[in-house]
PDB file of N, CA and C in Angstrom:
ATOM      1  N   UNK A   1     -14.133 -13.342  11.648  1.00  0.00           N
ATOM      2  CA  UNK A   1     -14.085 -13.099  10.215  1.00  0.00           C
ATOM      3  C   UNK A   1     -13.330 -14.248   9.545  1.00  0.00           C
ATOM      4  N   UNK A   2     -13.659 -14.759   8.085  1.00  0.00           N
ATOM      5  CA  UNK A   2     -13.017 -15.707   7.538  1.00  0.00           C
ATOM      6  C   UNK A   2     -11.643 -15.294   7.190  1.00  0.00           C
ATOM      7  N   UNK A   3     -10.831 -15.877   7.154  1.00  0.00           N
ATOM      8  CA  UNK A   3      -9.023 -15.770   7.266  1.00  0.00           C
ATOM      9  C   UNK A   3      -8.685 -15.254   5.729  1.00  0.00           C
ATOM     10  N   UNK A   4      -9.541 -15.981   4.867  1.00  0.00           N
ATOM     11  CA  UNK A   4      -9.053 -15.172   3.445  1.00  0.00           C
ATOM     12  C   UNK A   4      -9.806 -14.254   3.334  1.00  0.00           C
ATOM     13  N   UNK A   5     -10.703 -13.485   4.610  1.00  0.00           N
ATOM     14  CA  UNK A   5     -11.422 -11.894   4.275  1.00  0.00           C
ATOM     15  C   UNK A   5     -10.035 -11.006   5.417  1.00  0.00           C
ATOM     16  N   UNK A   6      -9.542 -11.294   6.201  1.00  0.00           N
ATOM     17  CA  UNK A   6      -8.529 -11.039   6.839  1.00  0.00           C
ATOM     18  C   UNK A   6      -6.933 -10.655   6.251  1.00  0.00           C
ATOM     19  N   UNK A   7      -7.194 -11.617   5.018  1.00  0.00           N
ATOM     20  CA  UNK A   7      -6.071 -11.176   4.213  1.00  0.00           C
ATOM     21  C   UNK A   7      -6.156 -10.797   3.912  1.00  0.00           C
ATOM     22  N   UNK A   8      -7.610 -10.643   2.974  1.00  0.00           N
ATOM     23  CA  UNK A   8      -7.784  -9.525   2.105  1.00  0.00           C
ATOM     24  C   UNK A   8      -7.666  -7.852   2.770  1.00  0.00           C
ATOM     25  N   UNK A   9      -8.497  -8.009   3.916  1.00  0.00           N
ATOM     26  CA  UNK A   9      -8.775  -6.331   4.088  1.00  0.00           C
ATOM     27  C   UNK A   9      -7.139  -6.062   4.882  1.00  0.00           C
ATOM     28  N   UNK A  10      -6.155  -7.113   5.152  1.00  0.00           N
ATOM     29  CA  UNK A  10      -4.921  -6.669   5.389  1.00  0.00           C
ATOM     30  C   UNK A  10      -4.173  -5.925   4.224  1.00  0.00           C
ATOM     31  N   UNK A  11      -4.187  -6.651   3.261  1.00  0.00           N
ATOM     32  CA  UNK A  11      -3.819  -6.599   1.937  1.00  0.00           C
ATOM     33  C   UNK A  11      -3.915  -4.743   1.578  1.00  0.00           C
ATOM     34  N   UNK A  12      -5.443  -4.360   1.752  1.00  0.00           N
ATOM     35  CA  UNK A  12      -6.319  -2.832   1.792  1.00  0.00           C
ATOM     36  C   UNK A  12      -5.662  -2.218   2.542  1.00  0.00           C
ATOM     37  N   UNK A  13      -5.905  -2.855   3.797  1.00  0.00           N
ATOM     38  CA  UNK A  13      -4.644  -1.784   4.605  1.00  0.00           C
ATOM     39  C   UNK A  13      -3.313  -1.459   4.051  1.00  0.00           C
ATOM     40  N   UNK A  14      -3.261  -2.067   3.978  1.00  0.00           N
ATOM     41  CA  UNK A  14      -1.320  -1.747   3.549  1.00  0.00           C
ATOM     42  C   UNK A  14      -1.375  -1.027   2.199  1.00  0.00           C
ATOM     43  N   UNK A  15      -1.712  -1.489   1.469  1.00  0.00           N
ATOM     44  CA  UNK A  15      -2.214  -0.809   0.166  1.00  0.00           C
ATOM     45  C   UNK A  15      -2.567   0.279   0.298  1.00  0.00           C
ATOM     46  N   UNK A  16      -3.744   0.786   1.387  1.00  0.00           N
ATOM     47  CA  UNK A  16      -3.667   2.116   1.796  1.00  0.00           C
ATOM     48  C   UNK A  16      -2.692   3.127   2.062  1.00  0.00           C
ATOM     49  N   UNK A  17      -1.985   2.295   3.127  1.00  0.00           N
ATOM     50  CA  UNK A  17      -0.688   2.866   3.757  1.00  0.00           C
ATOM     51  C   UNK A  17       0.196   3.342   3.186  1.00  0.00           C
ATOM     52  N   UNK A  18       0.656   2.601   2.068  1.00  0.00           N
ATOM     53  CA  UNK A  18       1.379   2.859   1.061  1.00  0.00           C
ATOM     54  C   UNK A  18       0.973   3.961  -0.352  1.00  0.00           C
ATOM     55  N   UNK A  19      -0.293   4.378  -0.212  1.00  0.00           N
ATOM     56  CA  UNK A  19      -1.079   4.858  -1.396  1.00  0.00           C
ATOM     57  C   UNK A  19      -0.521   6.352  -0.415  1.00  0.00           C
ATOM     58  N   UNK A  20      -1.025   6.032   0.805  1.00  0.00           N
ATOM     59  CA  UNK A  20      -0.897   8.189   1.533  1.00  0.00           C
ATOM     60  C   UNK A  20       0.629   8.463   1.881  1.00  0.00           C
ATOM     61  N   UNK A  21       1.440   7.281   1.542  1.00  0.00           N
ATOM     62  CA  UNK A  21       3.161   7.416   2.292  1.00  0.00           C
ATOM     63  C   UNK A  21       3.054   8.076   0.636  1.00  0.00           C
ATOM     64  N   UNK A  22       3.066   7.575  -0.673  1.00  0.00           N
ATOM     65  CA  UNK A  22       3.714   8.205  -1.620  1.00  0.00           C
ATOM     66  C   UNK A  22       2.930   9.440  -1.916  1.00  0.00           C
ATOM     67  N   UNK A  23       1.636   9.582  -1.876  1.00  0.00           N
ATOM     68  CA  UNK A  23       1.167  10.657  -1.704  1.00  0.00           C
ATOM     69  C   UNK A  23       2.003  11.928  -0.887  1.00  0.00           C
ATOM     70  N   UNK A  24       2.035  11.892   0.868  1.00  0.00           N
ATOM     71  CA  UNK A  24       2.655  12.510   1.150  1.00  0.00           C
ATOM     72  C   UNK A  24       4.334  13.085   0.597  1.00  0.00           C
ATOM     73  N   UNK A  25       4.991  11.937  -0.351  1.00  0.00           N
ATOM     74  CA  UNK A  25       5.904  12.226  -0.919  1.00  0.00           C
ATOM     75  C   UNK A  25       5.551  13.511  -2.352  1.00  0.00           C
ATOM     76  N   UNK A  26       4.842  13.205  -2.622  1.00  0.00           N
ATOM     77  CA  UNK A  26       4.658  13.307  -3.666  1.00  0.00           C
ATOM     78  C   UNK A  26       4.344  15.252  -3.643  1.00  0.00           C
ATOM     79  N   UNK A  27       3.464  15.624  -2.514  1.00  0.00           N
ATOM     80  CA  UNK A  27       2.773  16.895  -2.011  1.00  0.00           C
ATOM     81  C   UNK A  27       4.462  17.515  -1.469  1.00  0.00           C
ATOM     82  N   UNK A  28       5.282  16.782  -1.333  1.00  0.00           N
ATOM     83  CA  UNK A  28       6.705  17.403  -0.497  1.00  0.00           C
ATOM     84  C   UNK A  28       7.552  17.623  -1.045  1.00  0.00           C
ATOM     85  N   UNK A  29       7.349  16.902  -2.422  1.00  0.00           N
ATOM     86  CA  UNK A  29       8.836  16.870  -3.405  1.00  0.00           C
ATOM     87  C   UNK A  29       9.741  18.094  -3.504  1.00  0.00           C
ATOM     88  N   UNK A  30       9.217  19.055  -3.384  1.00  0.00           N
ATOM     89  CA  UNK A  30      10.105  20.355  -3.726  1.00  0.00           C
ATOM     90  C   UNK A  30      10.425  21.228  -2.647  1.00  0.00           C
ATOM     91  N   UNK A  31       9.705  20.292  -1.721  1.00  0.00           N
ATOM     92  CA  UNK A  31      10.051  21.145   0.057  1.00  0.00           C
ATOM     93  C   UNK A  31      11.082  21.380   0.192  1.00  0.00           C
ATOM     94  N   UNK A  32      11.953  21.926   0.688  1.00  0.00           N
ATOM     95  CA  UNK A  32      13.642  21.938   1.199  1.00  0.00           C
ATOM     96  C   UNK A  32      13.575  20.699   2.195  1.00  0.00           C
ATOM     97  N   UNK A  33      14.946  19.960   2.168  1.00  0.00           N
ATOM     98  CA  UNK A  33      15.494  19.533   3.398  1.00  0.00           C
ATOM     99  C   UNK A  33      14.435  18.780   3.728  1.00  0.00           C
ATOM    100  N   UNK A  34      13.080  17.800   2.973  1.00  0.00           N
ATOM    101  CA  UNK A  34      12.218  16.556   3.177  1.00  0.00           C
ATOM    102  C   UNK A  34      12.780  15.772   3.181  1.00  0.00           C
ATOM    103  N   UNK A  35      12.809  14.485   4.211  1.00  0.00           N
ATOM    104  CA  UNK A  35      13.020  13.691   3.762  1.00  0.00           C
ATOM    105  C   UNK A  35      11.963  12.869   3.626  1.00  0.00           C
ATOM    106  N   UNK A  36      12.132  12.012   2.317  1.00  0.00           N
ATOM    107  CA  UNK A  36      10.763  11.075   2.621  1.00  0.00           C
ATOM    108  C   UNK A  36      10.395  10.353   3.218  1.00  0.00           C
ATOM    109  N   UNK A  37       9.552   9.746   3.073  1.00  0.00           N
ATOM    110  CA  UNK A  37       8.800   8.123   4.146  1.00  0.00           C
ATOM    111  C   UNK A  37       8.851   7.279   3.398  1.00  0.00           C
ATOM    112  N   UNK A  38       8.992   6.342   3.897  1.00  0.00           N
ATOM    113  CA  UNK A  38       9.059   4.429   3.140  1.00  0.00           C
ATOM    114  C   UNK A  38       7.944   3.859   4.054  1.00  0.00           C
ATOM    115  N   UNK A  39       7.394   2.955   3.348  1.00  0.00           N
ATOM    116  CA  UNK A  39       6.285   2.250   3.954  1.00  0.00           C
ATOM    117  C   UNK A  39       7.041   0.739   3.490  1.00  0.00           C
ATOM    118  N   UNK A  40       7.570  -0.001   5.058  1.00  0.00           N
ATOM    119  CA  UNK A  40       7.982  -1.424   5.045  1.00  0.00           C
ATOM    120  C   UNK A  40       7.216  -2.356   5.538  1.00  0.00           C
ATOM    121  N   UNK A  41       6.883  -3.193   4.927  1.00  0.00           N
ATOM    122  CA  UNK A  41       6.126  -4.322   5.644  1.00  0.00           C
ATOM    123  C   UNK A  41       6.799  -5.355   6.142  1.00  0.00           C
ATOM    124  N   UNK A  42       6.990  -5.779   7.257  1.00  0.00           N
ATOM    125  CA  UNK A  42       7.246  -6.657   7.779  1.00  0.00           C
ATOM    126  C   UNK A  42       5.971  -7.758   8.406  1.00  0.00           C
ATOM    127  N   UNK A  43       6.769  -8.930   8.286  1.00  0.00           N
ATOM    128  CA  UNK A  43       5.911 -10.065   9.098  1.00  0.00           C
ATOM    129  C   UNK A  43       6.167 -10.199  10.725  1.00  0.00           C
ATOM    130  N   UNK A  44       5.038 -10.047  11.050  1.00  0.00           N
ATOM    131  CA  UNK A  44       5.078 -10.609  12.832  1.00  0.00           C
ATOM    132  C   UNK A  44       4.058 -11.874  12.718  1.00  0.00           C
ATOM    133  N   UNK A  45       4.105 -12.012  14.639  1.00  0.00           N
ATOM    134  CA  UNK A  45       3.357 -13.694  14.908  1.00  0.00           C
ATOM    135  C   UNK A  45       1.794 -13.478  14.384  1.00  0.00           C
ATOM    136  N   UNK A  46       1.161 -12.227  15.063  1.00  0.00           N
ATOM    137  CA  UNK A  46       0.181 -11.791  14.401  1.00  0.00           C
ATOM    138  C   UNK A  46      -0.419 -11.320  13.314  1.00  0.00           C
ATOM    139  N   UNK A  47       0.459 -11.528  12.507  1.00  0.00           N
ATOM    140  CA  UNK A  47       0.181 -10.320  10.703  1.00  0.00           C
ATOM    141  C   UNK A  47       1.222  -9.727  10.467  1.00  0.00           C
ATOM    142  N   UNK A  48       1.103  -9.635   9.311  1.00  0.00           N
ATOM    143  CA  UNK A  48       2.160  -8.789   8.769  1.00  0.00           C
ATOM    144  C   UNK A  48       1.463  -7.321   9.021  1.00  0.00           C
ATOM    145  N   UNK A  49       2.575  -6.260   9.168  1.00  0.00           N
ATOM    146  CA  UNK A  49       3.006  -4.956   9.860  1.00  0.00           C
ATOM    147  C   UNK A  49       3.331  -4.177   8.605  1.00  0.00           C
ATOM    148  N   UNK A  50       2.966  -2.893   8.568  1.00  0.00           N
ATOM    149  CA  UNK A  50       3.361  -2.103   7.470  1.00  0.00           C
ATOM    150  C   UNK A  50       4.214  -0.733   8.495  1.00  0.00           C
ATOM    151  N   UNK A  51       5.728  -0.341   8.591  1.00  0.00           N
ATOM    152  CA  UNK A  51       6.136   0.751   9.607  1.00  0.00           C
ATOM    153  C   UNK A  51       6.011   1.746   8.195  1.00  0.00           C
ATOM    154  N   UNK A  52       5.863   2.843   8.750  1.00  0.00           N
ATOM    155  CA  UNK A  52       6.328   3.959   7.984  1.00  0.00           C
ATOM    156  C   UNK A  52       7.855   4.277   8.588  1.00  0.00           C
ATOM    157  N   UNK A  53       8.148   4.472   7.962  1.00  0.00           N
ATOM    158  CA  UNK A  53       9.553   5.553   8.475  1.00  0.00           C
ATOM    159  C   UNK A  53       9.856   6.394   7.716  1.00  0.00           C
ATOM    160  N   UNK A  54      10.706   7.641   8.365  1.00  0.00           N
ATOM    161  CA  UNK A  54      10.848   8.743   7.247  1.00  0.00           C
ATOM    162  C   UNK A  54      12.554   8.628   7.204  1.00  0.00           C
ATOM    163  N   UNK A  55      12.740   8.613   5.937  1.00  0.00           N
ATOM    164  CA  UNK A  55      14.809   8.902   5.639  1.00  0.00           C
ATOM    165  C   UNK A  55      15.359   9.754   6.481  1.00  0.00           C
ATOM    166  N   UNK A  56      16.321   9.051   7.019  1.00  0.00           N
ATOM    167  CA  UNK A  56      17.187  10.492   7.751  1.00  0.00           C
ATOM    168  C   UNK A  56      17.651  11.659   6.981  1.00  0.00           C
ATOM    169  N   UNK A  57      17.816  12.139   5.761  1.00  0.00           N
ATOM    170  CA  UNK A  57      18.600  12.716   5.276  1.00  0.00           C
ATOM    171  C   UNK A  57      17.720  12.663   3.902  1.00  0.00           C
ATOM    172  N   UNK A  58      17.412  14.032   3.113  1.00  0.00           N
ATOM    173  CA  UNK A  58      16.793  14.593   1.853  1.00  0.00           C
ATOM    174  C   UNK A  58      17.640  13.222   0.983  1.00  0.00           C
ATOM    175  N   UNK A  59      17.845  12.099  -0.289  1.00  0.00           N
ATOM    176  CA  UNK A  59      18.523  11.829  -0.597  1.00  0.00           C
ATOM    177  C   UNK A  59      19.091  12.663  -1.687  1.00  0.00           C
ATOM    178  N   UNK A  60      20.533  12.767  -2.085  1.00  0.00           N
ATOM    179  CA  UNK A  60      21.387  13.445  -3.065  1.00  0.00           C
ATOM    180  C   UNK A  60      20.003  12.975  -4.409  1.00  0.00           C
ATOM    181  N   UNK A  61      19.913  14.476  -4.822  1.00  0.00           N
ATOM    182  CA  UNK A  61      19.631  14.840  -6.094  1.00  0.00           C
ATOM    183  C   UNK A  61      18.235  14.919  -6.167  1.00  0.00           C
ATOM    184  N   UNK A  62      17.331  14.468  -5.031  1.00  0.00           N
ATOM    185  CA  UNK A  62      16.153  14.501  -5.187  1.00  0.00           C
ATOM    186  C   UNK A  62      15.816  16.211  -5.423  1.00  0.00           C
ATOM    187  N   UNK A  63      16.022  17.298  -5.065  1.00  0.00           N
ATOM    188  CA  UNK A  63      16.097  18.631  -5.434  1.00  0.00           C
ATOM    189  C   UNK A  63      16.240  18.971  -6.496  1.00  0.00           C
ATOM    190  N   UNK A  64      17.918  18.730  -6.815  1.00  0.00           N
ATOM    191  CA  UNK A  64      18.035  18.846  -8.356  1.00  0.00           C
ATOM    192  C   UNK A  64      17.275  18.337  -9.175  1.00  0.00           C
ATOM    193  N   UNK A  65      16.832  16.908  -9.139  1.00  0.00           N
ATOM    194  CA  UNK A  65      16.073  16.254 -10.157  1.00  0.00           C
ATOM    195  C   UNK A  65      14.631  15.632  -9.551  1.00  0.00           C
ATOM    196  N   UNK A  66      14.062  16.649  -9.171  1.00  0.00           N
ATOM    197  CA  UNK A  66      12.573  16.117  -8.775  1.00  0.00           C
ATOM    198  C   UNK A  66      11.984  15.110  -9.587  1.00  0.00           C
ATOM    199  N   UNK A  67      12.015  15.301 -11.189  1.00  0.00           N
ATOM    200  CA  UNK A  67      11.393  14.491 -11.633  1.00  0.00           C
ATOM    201  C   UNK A  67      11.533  12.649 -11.405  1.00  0.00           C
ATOM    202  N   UNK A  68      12.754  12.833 -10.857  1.00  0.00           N
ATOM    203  CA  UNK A  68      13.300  11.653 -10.944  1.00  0.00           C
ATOM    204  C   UNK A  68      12.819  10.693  -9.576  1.00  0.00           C
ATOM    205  N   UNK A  69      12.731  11.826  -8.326  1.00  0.00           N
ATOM    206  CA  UNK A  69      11.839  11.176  -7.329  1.00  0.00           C
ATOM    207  C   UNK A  69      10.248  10.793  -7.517  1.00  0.00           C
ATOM    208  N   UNK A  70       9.834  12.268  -8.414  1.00  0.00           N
ATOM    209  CA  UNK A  70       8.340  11.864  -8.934  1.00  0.00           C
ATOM    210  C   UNK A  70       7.987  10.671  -9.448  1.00  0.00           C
ATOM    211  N   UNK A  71       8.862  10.289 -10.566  1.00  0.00           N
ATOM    212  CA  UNK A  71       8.638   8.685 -11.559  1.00  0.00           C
ATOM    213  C   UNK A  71       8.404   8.014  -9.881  1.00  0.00           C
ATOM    214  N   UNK A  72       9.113   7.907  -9.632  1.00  0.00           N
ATOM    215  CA  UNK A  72       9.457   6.923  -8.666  1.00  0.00           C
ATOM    216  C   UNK A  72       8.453   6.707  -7.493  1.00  0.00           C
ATOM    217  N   UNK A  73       7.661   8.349  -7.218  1.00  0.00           N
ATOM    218  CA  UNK A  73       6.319   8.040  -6.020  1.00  0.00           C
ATOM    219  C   UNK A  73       5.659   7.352  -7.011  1.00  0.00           C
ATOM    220  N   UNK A  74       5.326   8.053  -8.479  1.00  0.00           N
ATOM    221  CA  UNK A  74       3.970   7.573  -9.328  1.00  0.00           C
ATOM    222  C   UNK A  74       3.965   6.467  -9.645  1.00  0.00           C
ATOM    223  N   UNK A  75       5.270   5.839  -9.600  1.00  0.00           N
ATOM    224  CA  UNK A  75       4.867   4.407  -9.600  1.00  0.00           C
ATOM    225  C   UNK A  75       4.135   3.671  -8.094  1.00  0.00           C
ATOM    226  N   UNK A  76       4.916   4.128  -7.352  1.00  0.00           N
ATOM    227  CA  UNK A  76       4.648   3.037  -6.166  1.00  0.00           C
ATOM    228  C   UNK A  76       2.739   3.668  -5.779  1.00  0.00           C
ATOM    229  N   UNK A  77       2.684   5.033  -6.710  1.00  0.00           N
ATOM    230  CA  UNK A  77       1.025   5.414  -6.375  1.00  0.00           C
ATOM    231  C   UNK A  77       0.367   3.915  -6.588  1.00  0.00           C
ATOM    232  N   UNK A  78       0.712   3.764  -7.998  1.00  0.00           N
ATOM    233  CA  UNK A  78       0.456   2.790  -9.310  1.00  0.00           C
ATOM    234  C   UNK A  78       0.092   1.245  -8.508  1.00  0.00           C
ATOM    235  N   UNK A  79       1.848   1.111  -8.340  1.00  0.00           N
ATOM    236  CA  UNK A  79       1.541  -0.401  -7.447  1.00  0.00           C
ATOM    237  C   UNK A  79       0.544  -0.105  -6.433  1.00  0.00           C
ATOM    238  N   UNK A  80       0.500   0.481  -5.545  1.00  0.00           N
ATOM    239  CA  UNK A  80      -0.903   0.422  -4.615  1.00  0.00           C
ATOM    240  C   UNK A  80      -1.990   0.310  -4.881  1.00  0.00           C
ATOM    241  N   UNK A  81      -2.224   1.112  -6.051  1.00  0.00           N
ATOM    242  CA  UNK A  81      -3.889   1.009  -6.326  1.00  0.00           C
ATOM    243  C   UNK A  81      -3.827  -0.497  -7.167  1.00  0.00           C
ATOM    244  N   UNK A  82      -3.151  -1.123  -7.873  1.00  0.00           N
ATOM    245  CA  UNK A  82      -2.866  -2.386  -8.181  1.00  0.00           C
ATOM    246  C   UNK A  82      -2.796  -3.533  -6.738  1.00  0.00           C
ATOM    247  N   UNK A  83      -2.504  -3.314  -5.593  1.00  0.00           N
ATOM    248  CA  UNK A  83      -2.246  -3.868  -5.091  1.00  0.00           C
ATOM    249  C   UNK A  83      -4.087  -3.689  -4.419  1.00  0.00           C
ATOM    250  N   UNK A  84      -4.278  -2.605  -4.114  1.00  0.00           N
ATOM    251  CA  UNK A  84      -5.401  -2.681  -3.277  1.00  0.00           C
ATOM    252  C   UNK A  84      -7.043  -3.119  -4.234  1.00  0.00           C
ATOM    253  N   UNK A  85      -7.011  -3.092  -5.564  1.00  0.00           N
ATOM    254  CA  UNK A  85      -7.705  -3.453  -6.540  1.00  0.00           C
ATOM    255  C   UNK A  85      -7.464  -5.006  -6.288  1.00  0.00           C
ATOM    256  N   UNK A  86      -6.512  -5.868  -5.980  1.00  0.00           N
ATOM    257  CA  UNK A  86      -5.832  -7.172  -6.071  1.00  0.00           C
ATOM    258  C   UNK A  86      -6.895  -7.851  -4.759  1.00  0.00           C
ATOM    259  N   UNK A  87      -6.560  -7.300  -3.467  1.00  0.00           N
ATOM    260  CA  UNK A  87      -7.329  -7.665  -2.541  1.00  0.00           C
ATOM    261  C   UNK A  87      -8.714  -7.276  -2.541  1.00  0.00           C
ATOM    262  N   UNK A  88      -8.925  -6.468  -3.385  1.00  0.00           N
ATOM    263  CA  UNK A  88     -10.577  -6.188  -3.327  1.00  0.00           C
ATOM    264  C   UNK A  88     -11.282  -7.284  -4.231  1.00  0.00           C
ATOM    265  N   UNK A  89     -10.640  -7.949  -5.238  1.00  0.00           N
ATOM    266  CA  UNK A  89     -10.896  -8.760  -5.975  1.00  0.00           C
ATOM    267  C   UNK A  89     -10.664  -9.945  -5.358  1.00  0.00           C
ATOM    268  N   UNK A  90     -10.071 -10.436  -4.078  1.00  0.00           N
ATOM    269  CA  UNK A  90     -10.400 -11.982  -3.145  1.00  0.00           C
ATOM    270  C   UNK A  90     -11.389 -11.342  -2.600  1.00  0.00           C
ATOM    271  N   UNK A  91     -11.612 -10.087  -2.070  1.00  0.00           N
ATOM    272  CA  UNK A  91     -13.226 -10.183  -1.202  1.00  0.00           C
ATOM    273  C   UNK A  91     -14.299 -10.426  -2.137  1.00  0.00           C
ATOM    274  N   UNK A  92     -14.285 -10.059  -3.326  1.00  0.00           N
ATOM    275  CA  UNK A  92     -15.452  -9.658  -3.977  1.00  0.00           C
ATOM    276  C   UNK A  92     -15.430 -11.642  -4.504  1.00  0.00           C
ATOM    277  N   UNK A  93     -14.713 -12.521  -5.018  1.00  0.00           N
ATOM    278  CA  UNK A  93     -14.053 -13.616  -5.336  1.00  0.00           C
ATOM    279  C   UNK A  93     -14.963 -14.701  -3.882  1.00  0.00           C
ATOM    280  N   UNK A  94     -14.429 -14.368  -2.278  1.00  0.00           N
ATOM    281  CA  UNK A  94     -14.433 -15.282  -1.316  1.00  0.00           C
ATOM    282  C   UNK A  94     -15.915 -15.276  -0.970  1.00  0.00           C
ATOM    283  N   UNK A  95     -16.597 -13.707  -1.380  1.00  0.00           N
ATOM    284  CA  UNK A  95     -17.828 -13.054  -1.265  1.00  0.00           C
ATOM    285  C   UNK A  95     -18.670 -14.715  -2.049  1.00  0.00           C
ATOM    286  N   UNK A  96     -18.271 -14.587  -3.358  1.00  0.00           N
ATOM    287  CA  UNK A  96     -19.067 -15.134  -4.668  1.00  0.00           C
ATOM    288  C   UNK A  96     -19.156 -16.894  -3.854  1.00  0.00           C
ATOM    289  N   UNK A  97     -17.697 -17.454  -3.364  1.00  0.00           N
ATOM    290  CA  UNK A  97     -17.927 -18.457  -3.205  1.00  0.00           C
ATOM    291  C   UNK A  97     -18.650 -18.815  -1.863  1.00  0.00           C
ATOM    292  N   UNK A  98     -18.686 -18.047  -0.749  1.00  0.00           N
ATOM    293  CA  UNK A  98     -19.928 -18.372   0.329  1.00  0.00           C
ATOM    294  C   UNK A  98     -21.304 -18.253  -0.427  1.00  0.00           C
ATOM    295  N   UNK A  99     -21.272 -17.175  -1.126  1.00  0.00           N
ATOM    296  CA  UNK A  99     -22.807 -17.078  -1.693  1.00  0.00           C
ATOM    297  C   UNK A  99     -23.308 -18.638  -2.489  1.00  0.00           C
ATOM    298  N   UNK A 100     -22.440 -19.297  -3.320  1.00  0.00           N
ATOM    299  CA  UNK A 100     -22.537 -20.334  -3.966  1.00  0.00           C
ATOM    300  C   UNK A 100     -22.577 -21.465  -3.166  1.00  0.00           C
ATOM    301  N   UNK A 101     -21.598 -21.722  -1.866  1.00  0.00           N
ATOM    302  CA  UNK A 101     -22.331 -22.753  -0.435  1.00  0.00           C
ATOM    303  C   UNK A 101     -23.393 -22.734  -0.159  1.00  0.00           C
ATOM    304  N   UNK A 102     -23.872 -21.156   0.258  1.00  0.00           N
ATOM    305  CA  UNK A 102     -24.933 -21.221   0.400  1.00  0.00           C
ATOM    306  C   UNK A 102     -26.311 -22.241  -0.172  1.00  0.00           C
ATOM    307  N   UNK A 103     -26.202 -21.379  -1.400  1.00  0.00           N
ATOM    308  CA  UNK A 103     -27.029 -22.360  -2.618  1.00  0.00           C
ATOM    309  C   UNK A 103     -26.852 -23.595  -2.725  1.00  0.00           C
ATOM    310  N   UNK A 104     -25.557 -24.161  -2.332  1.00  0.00           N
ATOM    311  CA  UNK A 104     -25.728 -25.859  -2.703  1.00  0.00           C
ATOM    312  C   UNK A 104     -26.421 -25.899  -1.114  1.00  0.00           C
ATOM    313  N   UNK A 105     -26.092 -25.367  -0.601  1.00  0.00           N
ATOM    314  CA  UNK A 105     -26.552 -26.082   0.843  1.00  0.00           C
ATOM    315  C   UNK A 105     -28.010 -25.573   1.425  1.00  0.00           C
ATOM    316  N   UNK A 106     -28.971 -24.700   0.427  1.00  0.00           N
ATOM    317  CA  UNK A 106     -30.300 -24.246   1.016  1.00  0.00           C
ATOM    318  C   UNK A 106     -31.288 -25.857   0.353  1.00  0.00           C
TER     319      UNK A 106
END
């Protein structure tokens, strides 16, 4: 596969990853004693890595003030679908410019 379609559908992945981590936050907010998940990306030799992990510990006030954890999934909903709209737009972009090689080169 070409390396900037590799980024891209990495890009999707993670974007994914991150779209069902705040989701799952989001379905839990009022659970007792949840703690949430973080979706971290790190770089390795091979690609960058997205871990989930879940908080040790409910954080102070998320109970009392749900709303205040809510803002906070609905954004990162937000950034994801921004983020995964971002990489769908180099495939659809890397798509246009093979198609246009093509043509100079038939």
């Amino acid at each position: 596969m070409n390396p900037i379609m590799n980024i891209a559908v990495t890009g999707m992945r993670t974007a994914q990853t991150r779209i069902a981590v705040h989701t799952e936050n989001i379905v839990n907010i009022t659970t007792p004693d949840y703690a949430r998940l973080r979706a971290n990306q790190i770089s390795t030799t091979a690609g960058p890595l997205v871990r989930v992990q879940r908080d040790e510990k409910p954080r102070p006030g998320d109970q009392q003030y749900p709303g205040a954890g809510l803002a906070e999934e609905l954004v990162g909903l937000i950034r994801g679908k921004q983020e995964f709209k971002a990489s769908a737009t180099v495939i659809r972009t890397a798509n246009e410019m093979h198609g246009a090689l093509l043509d100079i080169l038939a």
